[in-house]
N, C-alpha and C. Protein backbone atom coordinates (compact mmCIF):
# COMPACT_ATOMS: atom_id res chain seq x y z
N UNK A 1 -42.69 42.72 12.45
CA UNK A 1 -42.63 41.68 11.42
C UNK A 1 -42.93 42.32 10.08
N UNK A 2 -42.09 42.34 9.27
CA UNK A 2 -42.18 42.72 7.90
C UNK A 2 -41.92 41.51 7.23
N UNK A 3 -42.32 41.78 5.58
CA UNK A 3 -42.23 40.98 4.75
C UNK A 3 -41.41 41.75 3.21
N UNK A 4 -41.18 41.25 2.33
CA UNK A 4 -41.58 42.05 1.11
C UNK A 4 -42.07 42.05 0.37
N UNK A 5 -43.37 41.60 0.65
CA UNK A 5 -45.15 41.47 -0.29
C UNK A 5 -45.24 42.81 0.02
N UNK A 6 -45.89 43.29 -1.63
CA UNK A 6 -46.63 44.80 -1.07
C UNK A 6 -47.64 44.46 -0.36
N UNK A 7 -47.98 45.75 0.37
CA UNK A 7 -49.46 45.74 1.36
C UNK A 7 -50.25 45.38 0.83
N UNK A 8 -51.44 44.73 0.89
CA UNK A 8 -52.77 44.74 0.53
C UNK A 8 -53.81 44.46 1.69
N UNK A 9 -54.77 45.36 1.50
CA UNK A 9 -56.11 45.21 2.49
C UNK A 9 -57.22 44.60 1.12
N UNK A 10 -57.79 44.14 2.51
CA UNK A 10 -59.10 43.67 1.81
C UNK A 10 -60.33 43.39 2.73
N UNK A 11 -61.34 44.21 2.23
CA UNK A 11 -62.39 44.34 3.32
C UNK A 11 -63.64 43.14 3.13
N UNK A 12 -63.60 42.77 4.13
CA UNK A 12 -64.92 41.77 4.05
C UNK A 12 -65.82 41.83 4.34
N UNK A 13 -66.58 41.64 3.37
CA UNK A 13 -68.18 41.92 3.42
C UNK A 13 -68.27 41.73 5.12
N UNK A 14 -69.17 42.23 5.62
CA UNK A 14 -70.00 42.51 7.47
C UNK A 14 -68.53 41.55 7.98
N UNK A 15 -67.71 42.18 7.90
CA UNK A 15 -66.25 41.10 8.40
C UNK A 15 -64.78 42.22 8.69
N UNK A 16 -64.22 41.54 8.95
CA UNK A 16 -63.27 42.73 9.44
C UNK A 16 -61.80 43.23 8.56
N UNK A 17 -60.94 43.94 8.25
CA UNK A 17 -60.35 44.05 7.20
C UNK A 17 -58.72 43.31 7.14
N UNK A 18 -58.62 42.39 6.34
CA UNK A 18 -57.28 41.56 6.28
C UNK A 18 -55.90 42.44 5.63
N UNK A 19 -55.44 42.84 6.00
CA UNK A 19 -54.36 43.25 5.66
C UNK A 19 -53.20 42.12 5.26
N UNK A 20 -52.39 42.43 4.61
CA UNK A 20 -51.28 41.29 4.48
C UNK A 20 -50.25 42.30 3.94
N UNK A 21 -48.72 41.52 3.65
CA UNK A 21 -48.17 42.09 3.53
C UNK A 21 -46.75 43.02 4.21
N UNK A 22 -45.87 43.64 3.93
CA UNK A 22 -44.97 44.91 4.39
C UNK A 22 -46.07 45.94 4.75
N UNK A 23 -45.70 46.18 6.20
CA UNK A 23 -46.59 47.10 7.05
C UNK A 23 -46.16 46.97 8.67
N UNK A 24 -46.20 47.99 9.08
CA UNK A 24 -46.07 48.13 10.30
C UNK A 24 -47.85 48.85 10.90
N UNK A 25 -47.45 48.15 11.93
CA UNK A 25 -48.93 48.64 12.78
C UNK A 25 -49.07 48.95 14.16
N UNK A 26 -49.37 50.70 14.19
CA UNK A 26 -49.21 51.31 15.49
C UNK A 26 -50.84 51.82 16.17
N UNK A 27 -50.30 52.54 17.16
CA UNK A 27 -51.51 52.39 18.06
C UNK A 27 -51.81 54.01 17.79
N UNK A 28 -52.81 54.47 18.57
CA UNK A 28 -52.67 56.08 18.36
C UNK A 28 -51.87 57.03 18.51
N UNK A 29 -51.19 56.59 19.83
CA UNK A 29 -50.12 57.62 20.35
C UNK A 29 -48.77 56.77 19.52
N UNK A 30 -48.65 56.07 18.37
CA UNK A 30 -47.75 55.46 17.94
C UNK A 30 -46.67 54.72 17.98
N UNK A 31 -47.43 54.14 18.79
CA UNK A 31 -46.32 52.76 19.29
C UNK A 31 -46.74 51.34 18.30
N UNK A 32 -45.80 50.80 18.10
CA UNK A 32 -46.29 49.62 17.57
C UNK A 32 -46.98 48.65 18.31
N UNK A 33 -47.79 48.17 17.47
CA UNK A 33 -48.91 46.91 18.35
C UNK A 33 -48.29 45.84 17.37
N UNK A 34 -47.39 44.92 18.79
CA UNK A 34 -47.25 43.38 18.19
C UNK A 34 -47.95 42.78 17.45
N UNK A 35 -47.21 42.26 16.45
CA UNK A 35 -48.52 41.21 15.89
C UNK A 35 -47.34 40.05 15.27
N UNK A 36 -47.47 38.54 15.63
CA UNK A 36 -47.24 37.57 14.87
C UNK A 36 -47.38 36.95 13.54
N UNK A 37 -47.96 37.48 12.75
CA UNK A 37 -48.78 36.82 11.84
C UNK A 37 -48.27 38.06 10.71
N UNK A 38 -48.02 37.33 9.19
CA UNK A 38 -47.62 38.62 7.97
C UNK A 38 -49.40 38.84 7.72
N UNK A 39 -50.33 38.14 7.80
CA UNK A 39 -51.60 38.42 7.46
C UNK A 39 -52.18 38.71 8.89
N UNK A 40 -53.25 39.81 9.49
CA UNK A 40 -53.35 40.57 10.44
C UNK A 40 -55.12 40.70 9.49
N UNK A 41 -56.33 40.02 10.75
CA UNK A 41 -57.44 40.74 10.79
C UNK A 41 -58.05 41.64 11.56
N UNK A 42 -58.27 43.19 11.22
CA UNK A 42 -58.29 44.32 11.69
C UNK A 42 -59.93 44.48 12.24
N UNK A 43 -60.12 44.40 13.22
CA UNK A 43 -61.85 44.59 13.62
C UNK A 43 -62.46 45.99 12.90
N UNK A 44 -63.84 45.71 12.48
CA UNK A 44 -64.40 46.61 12.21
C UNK A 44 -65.72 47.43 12.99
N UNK A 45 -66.05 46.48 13.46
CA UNK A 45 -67.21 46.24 13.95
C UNK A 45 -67.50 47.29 15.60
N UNK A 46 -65.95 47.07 15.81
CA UNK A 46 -65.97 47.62 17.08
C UNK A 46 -66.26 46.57 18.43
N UNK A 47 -66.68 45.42 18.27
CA UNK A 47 -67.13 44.71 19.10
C UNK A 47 -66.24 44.12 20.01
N UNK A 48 -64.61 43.53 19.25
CA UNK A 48 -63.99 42.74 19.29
C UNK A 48 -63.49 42.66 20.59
N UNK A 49 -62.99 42.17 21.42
CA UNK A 49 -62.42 42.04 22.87
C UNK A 49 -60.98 41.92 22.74
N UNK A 50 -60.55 41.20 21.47
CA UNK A 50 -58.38 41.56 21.38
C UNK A 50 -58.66 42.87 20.74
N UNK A 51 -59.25 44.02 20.30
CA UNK A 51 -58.87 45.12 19.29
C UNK A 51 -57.04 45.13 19.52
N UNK A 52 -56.79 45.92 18.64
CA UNK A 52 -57.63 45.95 16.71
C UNK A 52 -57.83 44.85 15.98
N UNK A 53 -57.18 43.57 17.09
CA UNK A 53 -57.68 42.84 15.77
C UNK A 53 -58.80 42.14 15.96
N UNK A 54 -59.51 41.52 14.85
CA UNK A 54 -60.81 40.73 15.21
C UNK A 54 -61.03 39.53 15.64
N UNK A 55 -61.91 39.43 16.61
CA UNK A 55 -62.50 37.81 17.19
C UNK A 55 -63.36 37.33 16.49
N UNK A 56 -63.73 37.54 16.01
CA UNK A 56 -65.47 37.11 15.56
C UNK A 56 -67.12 37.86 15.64
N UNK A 57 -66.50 38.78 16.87
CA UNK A 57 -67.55 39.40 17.15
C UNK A 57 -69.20 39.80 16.20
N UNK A 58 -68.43 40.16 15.43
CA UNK A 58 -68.92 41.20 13.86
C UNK A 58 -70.32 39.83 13.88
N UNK A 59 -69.86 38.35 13.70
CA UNK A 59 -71.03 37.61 13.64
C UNK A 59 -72.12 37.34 14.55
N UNK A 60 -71.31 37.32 15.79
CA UNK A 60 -72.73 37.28 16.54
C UNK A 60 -73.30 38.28 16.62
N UNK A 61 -73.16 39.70 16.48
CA UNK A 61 -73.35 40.91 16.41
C UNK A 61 -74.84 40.81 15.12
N UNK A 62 -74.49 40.37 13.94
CA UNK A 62 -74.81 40.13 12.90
C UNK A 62 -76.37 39.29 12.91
N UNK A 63 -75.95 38.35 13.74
CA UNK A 63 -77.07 37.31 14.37
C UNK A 63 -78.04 37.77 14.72
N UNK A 64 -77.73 38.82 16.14
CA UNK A 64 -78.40 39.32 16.82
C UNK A 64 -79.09 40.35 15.83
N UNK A 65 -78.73 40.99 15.27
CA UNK A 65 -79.88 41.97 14.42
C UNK A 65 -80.34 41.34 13.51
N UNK A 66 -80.19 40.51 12.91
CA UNK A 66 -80.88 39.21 12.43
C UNK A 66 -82.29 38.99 13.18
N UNK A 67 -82.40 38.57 14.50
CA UNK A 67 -83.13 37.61 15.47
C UNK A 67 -84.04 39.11 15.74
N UNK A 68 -83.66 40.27 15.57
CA UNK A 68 -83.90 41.27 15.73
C UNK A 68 -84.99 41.94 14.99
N UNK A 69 -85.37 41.30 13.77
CA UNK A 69 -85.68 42.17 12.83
C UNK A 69 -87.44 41.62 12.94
């Protein structure tokens, strides 16, 4: 799925990074990873259970070292 918006990322504060835009998005060994959507949130956190893109994780994650401190 392409568009012809230039790319733009944008990182969110303790959140994961939104891309939008013309872009293709592959995996390591470089295959493309489906995606529906021209806007795509990219996990950061590492937590996420769909990688690469994000669930939510990042917050309860967030919580917990919160409850933590």
């Amino acid at each position: 799925m392409t568009s012809k918006e230039p790319t733009e990322i944008v990182i969110c504060p303790n959140g994961p990074l939104l891309v939008r835009g013309d872009f293709d998005l592959v995996d390591g060994d470089g295959e493309a990873v489906a995606r529906s959507r021209e806007t795509v949130a990219l996990c950061r956190c590492g937590g996420s259970g769909i990688k690469p893109y994000c669930d939510g994780t990042h917050k309860l994650l967030a919580a917990r070292r919160k409850a933590a401190q």
